[in-house]
N, C-alpha and C. Protein backbone atom coordinates (compact mmCIF):
# COMPACT_ATOMS: atom_id res chain seq x y z
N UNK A 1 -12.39 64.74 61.20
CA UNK A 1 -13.59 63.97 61.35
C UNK A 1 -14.76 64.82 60.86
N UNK A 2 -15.78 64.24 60.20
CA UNK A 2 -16.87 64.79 59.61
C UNK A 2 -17.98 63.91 60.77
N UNK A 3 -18.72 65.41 61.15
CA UNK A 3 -19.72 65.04 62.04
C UNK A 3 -21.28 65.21 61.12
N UNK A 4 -22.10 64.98 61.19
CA UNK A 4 -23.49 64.86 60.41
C UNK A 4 -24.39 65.28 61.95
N UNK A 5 -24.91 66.45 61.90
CA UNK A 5 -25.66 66.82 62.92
C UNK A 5 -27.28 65.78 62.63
N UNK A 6 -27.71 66.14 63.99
CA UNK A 6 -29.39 65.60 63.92
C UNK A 6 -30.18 66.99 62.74
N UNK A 7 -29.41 68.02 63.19
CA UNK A 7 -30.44 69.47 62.40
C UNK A 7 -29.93 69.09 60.74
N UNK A 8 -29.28 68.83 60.37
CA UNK A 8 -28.81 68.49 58.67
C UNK A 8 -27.37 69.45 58.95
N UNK A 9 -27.05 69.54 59.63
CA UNK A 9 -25.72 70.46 59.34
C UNK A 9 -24.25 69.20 59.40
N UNK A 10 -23.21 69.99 58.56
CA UNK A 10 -21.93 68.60 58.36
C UNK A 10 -20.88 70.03 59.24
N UNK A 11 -20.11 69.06 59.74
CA UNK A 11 -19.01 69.90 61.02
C UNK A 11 -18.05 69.25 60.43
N UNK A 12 -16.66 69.45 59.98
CA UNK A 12 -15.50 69.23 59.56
C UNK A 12 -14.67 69.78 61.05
N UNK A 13 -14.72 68.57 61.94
CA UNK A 13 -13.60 69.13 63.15
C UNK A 13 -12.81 69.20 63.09
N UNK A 14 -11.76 69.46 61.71
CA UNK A 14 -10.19 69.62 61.37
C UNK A 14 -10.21 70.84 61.11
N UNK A 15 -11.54 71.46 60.41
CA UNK A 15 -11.71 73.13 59.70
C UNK A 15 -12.49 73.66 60.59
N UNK A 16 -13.45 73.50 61.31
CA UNK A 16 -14.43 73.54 62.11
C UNK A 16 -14.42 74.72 63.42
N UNK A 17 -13.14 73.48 63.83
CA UNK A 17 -13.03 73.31 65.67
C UNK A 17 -11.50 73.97 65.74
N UNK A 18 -11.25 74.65 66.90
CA UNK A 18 -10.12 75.32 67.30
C UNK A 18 -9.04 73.52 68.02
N UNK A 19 -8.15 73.48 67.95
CA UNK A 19 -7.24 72.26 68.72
C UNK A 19 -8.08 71.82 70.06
N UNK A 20 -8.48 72.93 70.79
CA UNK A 20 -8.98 73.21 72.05
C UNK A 20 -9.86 72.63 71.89
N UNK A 21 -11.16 72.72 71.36
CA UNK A 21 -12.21 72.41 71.22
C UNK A 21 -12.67 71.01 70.21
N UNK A 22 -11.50 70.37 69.84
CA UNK A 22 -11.21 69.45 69.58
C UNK A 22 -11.33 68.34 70.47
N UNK A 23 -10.06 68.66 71.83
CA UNK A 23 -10.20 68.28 72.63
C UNK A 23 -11.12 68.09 73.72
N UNK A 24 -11.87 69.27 74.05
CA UNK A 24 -13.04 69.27 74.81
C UNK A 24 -13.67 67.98 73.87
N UNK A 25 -13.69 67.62 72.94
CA UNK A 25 -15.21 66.96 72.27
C UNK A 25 -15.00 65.73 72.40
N UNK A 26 -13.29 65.51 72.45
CA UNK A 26 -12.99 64.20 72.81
C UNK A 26 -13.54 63.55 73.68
N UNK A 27 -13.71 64.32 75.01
CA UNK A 27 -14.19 64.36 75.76
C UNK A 27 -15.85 64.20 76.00
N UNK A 28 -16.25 64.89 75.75
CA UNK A 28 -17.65 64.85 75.17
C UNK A 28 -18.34 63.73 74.54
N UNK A 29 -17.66 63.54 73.54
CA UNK A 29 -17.77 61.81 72.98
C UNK A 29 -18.08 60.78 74.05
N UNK A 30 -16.95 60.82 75.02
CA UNK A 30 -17.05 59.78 75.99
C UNK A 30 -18.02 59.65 76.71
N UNK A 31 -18.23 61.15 77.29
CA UNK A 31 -19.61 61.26 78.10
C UNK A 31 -20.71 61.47 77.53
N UNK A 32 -21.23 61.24 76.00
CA UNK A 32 -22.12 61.05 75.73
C UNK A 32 -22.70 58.88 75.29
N UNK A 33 -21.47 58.26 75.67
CA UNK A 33 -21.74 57.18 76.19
C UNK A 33 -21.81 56.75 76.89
N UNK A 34 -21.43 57.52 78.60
CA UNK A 34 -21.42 57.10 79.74
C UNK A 34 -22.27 57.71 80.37
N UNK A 35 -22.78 58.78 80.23
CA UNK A 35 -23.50 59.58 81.35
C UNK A 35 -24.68 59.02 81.27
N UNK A 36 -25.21 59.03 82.65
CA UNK A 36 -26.42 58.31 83.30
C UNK A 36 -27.82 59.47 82.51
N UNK A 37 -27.47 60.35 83.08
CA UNK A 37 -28.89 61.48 82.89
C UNK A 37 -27.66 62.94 82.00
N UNK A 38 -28.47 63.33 81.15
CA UNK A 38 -28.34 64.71 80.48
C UNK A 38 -27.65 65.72 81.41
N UNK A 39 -28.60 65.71 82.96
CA UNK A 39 -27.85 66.56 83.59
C UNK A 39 -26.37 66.56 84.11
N UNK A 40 -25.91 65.11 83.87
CA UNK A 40 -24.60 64.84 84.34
C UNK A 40 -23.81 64.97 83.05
N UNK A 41 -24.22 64.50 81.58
CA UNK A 41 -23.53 65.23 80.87
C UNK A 41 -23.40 66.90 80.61
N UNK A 42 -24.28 67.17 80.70
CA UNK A 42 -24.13 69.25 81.06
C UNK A 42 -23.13 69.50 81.70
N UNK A 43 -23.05 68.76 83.18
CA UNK A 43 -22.19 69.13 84.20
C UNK A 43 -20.75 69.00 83.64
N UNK A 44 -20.35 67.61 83.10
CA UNK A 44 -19.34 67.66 82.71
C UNK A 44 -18.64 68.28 81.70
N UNK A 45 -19.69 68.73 80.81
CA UNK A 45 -19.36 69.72 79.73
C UNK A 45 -19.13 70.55 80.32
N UNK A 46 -19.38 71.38 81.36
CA UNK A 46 -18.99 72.72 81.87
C UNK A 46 -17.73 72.73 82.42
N UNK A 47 -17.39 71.38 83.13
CA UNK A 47 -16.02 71.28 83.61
C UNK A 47 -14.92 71.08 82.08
N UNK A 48 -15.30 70.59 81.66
CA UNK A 48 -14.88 70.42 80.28
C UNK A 48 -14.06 71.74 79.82
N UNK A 49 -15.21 72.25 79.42
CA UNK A 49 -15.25 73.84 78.89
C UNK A 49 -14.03 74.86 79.30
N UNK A 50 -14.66 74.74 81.06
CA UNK A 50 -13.85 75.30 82.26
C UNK A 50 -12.36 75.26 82.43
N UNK A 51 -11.88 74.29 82.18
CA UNK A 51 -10.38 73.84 82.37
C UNK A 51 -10.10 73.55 80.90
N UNK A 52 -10.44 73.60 79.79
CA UNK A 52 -9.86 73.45 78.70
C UNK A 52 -8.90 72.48 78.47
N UNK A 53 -7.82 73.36 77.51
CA UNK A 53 -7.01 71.55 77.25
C UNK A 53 -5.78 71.63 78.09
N UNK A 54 -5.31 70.84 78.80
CA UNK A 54 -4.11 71.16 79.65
C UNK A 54 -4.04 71.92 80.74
N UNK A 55 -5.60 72.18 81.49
CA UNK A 55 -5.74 73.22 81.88
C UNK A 55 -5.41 74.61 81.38
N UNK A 56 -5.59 74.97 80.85
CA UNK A 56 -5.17 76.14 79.54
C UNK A 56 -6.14 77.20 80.13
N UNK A 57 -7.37 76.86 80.28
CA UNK A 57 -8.23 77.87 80.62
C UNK A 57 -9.27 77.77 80.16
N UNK A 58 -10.55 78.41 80.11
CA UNK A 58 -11.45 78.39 79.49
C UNK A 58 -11.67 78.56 78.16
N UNK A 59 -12.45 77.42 77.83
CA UNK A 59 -12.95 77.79 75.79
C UNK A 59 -14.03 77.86 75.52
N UNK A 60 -14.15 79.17 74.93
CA UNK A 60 -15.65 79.20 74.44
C UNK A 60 -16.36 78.73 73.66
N UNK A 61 -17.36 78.41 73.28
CA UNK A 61 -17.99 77.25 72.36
C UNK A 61 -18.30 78.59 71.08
N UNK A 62 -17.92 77.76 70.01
CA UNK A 62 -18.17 78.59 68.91
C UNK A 62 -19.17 77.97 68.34
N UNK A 63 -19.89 78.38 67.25
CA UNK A 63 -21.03 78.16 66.68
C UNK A 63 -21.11 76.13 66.38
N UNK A 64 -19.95 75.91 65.34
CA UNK A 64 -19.95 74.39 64.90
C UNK A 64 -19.90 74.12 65.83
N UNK A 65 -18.95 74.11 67.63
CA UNK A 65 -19.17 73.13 68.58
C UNK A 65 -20.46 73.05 69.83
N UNK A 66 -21.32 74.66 69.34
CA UNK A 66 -22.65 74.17 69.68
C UNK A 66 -23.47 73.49 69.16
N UNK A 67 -23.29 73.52 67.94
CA UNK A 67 -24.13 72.41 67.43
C UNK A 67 -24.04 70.67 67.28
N UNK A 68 -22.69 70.70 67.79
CA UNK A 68 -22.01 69.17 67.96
C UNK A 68 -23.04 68.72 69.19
N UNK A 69 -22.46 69.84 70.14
CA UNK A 69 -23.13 69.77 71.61
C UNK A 69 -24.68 69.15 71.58
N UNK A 70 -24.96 69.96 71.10
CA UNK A 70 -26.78 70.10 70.80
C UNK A 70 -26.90 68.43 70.31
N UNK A 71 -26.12 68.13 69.15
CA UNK A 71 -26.36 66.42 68.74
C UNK A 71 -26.34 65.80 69.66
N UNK A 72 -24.97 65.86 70.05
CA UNK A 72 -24.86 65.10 71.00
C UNK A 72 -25.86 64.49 72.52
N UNK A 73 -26.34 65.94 72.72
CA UNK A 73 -27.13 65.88 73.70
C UNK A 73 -28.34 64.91 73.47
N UNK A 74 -28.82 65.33 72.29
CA UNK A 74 -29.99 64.36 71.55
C UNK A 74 -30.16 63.16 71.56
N UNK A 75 -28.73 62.38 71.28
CA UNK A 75 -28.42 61.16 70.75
C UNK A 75 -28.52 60.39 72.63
N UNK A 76 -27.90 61.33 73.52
CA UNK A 76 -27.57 60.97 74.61
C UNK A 76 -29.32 60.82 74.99
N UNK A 77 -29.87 61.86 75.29
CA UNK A 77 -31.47 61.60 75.31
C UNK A 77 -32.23 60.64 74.85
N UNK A 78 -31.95 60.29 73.65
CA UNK A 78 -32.12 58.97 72.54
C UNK A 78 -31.82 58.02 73.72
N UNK A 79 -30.59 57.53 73.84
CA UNK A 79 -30.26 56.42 74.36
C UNK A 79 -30.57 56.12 75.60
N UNK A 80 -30.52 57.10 77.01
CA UNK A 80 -31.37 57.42 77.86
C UNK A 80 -32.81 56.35 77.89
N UNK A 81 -33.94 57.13 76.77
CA UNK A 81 -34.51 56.78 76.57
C UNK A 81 -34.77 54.91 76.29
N UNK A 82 -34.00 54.65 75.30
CA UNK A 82 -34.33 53.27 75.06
C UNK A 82 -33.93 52.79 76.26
N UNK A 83 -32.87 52.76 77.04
CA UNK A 83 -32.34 52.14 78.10
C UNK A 83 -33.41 51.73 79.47
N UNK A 84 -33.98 52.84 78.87
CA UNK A 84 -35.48 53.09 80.16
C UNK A 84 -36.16 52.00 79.17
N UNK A 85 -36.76 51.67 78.63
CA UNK A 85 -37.77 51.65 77.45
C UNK A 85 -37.20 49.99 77.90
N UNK A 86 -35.88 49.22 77.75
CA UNK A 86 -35.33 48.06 77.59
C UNK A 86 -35.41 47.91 78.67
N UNK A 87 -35.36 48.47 80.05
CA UNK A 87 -35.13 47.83 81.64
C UNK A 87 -36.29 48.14 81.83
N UNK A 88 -37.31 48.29 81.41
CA UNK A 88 -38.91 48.23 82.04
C UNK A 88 -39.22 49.75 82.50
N UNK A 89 -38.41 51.07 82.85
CA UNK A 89 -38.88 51.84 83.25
C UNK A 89 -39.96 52.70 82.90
N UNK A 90 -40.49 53.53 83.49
CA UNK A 90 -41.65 54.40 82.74
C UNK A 90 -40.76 55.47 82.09
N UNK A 91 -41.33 55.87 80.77
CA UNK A 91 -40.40 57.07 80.15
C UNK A 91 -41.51 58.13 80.01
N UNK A 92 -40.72 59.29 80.44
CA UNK A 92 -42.10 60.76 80.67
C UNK A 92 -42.08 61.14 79.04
């Protein structure tokens, strides 16, 4: 999969990403459509991270899957946002 960051950077997660960290993003994906607030996606990224794939152990984020992260986070903020913006809330 070819990712297109918000910063201009392209992530090839076949050349990219370790198997591991593949998986973490799978993950990640999901909870950047479900999570309520940023801080609950963080959280789960850390559990993420924490238990790796299969419980395997911890994986460290290498450069391309911080910057996935970082999109991701954005896009999640993005949407956040309109969601507030569409149900009437005040947005800071």
């Amino acid at each position: 999969m070819i990712i297109n960051t918000a910063d201009g950077k392209t992530i090839d997660t076949e050349a990219d990403l370790t198997p591991e960290e593949r998986h973490v993003l799978q993950k990640l994906f999901l909870w950047e459509s479900l999570a309520e607030s940023i801080e609950q996606f963080r959280e789960e990224m850390k559990k993420a991270l924490l238990k790796g794939w299969n419980c395997s152990g911890e994986i460290s984020e290498s450069p391309a899957l911080k910057s996935i992260i970082n999109h991701l986070e954005k896009k999640l903020i993005s949407r956040l946002s309109l969601d507030q913006r569409v149900n009437g809330k005040k947005t800071d």
